[in-house]
C-alpha atoms as a PDB file:
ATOM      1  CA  UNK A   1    -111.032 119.611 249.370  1.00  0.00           C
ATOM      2  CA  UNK A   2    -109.751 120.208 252.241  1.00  0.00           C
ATOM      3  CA  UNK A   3    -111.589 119.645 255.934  1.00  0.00           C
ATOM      4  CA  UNK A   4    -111.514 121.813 258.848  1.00  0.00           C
ATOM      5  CA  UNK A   5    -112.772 120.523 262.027  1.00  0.00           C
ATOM      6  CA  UNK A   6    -114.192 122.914 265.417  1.00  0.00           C
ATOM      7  CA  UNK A   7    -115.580 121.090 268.070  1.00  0.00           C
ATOM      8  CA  UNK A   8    -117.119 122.590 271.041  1.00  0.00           C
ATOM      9  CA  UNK A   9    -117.831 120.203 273.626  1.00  0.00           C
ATOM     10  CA  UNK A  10    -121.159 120.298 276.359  1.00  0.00           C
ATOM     11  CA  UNK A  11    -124.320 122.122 276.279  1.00  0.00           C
ATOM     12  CA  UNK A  12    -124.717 124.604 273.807  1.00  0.00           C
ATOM     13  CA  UNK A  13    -126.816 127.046 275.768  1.00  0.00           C
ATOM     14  CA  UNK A  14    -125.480 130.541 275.407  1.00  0.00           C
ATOM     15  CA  UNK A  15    -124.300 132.488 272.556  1.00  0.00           C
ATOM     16  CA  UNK A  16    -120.868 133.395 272.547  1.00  0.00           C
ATOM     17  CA  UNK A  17    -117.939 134.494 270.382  1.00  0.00           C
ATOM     18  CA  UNK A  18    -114.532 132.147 269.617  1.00  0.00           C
ATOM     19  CA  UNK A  19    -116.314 129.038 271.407  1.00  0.00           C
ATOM     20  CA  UNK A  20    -113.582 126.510 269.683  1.00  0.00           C
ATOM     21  CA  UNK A  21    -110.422 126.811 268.895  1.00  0.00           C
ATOM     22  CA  UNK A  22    -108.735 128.892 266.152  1.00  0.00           C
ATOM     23  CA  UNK A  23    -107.714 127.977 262.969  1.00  0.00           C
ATOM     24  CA  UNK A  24    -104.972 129.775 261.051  1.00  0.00           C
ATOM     25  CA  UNK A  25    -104.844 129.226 257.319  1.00  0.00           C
ATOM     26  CA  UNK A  26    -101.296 127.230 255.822  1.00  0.00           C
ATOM     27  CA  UNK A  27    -101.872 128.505 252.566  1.00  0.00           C
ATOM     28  CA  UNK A  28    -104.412 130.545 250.586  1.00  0.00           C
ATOM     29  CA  UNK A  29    -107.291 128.651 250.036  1.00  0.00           C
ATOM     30  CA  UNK A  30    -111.337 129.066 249.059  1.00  0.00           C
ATOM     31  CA  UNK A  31    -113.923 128.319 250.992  1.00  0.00           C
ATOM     32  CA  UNK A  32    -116.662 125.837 249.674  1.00  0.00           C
ATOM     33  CA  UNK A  33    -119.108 126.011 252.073  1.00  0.00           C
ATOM     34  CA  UNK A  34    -119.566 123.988 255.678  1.00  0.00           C
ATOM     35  CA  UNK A  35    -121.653 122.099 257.881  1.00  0.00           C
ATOM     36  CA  UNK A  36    -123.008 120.934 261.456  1.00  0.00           C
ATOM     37  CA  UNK A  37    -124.059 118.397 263.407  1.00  0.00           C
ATOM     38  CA  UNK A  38    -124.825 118.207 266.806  1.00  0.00           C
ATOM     39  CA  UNK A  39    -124.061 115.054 269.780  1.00  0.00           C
ATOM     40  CA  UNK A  40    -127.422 115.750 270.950  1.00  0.00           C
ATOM     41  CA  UNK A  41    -130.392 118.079 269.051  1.00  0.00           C
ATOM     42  CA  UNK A  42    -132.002 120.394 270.918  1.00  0.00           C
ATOM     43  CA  UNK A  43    -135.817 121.609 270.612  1.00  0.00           C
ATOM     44  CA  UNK A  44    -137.672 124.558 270.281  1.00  0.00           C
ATOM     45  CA  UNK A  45    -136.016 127.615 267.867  1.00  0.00           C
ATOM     46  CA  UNK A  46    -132.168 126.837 265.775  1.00  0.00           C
ATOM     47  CA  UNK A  47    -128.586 126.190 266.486  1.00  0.00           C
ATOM     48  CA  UNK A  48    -126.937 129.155 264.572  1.00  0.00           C
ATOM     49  CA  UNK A  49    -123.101 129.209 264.029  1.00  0.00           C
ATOM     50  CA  UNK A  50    -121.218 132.087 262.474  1.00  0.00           C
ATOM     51  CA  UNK A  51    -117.737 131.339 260.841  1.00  0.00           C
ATOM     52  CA  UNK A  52    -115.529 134.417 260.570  1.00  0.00           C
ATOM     53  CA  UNK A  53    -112.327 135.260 258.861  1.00  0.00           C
ATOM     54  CA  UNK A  54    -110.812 137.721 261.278  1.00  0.00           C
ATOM     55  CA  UNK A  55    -113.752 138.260 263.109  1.00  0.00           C
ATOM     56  CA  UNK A  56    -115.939 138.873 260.086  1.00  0.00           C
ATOM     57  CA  UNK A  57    -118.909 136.146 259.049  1.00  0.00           C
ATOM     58  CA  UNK A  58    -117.733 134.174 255.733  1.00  0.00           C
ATOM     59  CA  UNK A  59    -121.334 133.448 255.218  1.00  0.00           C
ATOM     60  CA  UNK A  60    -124.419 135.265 253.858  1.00  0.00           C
ATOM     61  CA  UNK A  61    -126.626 132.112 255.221  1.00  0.00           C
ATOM     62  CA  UNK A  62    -125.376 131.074 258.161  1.00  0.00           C
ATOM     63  CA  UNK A  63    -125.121 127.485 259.005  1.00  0.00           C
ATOM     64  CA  UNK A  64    -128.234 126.550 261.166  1.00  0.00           C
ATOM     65  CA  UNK A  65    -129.969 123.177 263.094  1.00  0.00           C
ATOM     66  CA  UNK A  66    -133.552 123.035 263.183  1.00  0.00           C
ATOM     67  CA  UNK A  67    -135.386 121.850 266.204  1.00  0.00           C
ATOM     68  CA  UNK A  68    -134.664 118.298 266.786  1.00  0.00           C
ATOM     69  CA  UNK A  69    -132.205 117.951 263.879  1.00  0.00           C
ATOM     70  CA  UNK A  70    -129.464 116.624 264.786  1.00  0.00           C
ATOM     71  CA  UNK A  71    -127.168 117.202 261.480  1.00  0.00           C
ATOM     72  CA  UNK A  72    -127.354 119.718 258.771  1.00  0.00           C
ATOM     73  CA  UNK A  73    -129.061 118.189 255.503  1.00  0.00           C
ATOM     74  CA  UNK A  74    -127.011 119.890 252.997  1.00  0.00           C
ATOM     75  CA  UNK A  75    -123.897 121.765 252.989  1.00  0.00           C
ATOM     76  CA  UNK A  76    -123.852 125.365 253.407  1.00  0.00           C
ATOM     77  CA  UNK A  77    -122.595 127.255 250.662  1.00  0.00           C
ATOM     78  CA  UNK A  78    -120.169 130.410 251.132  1.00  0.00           C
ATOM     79  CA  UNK A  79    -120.430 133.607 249.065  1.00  0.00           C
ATOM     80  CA  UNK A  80    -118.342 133.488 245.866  1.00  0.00           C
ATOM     81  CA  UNK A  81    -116.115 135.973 246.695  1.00  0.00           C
ATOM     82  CA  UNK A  82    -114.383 133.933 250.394  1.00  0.00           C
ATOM     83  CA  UNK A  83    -111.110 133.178 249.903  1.00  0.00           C
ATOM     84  CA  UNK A  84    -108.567 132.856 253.007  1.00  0.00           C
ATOM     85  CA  UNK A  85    -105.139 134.284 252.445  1.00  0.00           C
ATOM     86  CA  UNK A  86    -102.389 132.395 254.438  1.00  0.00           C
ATOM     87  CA  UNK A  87    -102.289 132.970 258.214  1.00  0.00           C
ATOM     88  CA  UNK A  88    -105.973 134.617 258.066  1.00  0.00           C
ATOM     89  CA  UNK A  89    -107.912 133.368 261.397  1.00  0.00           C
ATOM     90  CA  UNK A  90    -110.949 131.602 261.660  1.00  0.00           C
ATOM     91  CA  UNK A  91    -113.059 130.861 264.272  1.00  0.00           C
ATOM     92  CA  UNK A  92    -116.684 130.207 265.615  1.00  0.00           C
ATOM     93  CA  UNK A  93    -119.470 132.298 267.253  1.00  0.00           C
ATOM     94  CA  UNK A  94    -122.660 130.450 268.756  1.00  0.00           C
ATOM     95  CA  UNK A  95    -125.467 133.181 267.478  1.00  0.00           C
ATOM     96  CA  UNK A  96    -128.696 131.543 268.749  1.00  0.00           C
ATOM     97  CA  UNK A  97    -129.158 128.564 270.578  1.00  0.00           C
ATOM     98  CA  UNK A  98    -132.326 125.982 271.156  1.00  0.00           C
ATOM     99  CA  UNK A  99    -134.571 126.400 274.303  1.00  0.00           C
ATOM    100  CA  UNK A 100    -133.792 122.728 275.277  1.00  0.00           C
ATOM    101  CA  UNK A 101    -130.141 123.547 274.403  1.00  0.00           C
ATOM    102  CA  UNK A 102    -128.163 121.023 271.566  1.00  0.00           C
ATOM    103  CA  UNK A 103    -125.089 118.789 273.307  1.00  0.00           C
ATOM    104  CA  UNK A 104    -121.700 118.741 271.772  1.00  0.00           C
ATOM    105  CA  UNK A 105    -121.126 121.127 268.377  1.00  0.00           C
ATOM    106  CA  UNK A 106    -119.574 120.081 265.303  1.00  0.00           C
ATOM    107  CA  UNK A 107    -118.602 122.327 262.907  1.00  0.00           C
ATOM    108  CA  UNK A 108    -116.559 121.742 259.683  1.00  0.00           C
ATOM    109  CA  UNK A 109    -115.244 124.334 257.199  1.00  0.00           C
ATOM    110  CA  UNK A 110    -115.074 123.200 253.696  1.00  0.00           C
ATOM    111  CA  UNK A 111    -111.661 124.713 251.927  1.00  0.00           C
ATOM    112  CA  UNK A 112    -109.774 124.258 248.445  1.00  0.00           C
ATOM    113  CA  UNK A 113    -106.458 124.969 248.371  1.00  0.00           C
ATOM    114  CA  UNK A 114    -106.158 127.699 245.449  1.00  0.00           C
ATOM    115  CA  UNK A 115    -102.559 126.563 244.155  1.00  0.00           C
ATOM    116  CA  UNK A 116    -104.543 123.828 242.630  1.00  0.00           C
ATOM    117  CA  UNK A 117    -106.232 125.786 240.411  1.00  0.00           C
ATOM    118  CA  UNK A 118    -103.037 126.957 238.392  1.00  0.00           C
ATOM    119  CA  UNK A 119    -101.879 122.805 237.504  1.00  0.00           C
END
């Protein structure tokens, strides 16, 4: 399994599209799933992140902090069908945010490199 770290650094307290860098895929892979964790948790409503491949979510659940969780609990799990194809783009939208706002966003994609699967 492979890890792909996004970092976005500082108060998390607007929504916004492409908020870390972008990540463009070596080599087909599939996507396992992902998770979050915050510097900082914020309070009152959830920290939601959207992952996209090309500007289109890779997840039916998107991958979500609680108030005052700091971390997610478990990872989240991507639909069956996400694969990335090489040089596909990903990168990370902020879609709701905490009314005391988290601190410094972690994300990390979850990928398998599909050439494995043929040994």
């Amino acid at each position: 399994v492979v890890r792909v770290p996004f970092a976005v650094a500082g108060t998390i307290g607007a929504t916004a599209t492409d908020v870390s860098r972008a990540w463009y895929a070596e080599e087909p892979y599939r996507v396992i799933g992902a998770d979050i964790q915050v510097g900082t948790a914020g309070t009152t409503n959830s920290t939601t992140v959207d992952i996209n491949k090309g500007g289109t979510t890779m997840f039916a659940t998107k991958p979500t902090l609680a108030s005052t969780v700091a971390a997610s609990t478990t990872p989240f799990t991507a639909d069956n069908s996400v694969s990335l194809a090489l040089n596909d783009k990903v990168t990370i939208d902020v879609d709701a945010v905490q009314t005391t706002a988290a601190i410094d966003l972690y994300v990390t994609l979850y990928i398998f490199p599909t050439r494995y699967l043929y040994l």
